[in-house]
Protein backbone atom coordinates (compact mmCIF):
# COMPACT_ATOMS: atom_id res chain seq x y z
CA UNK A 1 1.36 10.88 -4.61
CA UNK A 2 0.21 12.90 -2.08
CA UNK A 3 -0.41 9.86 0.12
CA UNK A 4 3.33 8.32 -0.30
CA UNK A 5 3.94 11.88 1.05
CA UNK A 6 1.89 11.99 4.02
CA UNK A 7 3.07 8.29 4.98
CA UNK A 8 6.66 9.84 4.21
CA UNK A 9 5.92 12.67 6.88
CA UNK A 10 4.89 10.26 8.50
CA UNK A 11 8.53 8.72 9.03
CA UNK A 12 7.54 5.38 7.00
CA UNK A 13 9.33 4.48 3.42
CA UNK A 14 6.10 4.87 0.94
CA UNK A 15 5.88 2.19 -1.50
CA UNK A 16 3.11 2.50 -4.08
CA UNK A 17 2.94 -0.07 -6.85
CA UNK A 18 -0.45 1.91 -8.31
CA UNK A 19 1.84 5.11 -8.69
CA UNK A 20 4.80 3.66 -10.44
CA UNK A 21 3.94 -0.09 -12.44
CA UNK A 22 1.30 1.76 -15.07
CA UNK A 23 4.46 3.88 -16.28
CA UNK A 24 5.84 0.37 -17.82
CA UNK A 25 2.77 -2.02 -17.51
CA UNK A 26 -0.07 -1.89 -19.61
CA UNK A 27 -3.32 -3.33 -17.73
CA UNK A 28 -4.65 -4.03 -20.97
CA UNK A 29 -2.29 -6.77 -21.49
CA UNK A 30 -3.54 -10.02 -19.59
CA UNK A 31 0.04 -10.90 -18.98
CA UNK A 32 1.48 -7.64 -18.25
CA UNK A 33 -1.73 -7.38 -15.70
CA UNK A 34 -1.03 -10.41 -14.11
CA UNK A 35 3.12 -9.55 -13.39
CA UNK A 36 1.57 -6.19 -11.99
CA UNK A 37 -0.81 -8.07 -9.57
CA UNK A 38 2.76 -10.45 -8.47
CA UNK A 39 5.10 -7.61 -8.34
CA UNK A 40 2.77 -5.54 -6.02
CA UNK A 41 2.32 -8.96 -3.90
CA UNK A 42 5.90 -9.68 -3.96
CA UNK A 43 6.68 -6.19 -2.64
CA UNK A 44 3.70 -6.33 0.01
CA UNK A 45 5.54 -9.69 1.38
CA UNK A 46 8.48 -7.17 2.18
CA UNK A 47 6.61 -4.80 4.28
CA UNK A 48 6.26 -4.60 7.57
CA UNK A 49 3.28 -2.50 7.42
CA UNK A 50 0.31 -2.00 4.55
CA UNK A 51 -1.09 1.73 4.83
CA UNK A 52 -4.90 1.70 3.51
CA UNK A 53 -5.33 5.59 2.24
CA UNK A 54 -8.48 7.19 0.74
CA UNK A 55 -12.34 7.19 1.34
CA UNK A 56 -12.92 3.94 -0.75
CA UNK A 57 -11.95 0.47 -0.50
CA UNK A 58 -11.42 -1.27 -3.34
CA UNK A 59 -11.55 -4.98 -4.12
CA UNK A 60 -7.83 -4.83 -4.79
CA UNK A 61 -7.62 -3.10 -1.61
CA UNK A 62 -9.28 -5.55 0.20
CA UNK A 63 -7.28 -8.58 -1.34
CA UNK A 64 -4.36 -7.02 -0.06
CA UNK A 65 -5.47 -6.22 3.20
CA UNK A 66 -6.26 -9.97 3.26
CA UNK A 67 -2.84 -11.47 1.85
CA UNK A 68 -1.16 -8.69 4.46
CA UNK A 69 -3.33 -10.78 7.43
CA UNK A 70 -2.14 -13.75 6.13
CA UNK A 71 1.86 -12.86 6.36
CA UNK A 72 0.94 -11.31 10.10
CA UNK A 73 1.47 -7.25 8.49
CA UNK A 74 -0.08 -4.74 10.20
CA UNK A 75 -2.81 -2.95 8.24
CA UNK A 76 -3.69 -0.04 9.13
CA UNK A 77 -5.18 3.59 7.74
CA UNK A 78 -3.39 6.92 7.29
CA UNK A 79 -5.47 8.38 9.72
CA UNK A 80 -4.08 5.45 11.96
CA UNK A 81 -0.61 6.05 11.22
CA UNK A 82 -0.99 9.58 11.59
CA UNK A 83 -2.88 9.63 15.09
CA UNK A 84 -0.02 7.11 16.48
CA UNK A 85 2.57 9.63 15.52
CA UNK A 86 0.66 12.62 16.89
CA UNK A 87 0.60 10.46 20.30
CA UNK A 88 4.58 10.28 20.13
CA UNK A 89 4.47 14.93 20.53
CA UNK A 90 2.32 15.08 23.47
């Protein structure tokens, strides 16, 4: 949560699949695991920009950083979003 918020600072709407889909999906559940996999896909097809935050990159990471190529979204870090708005106070 404390990433949505720093993207939110940030002035960008945080969307965060891995926060909110566990509180009605169970990963244990093949099927429920696969409609969280689509519904975090369908939602990354509606951004305009996919915000890679932590120290690790995970293979799910990576996939979406790959699907986001694909659809021409910008991927980028926190640390990326947050030195671009620091540029905008100088």
């Amino acid at each position: 949560a404390q990433y949505c918020r720093a993207v939110y600072d940030a002035g960008f709407a945080p969307i965060c699949p891995a926060l909110f889909l566990p509180l009605f999906l169970n990963d244990a559940v093949p099927e429920e695991h696969k409609s969280s996999i689509d519904i975090g896909r369908d939602l990354l097809r509606r951004s305009r920009v996919l915000v890679v935050c932590g120290h690790t990159v995970t293979e799910s990471m990576k996939n979406d950083i790959a699907v986001a190529q694909r659809l021409g979204i910008t991927a980028t870090t926190l640390e990326g979003i947050l030195t671009v708005k620091g540029q905008g106070r100088r």
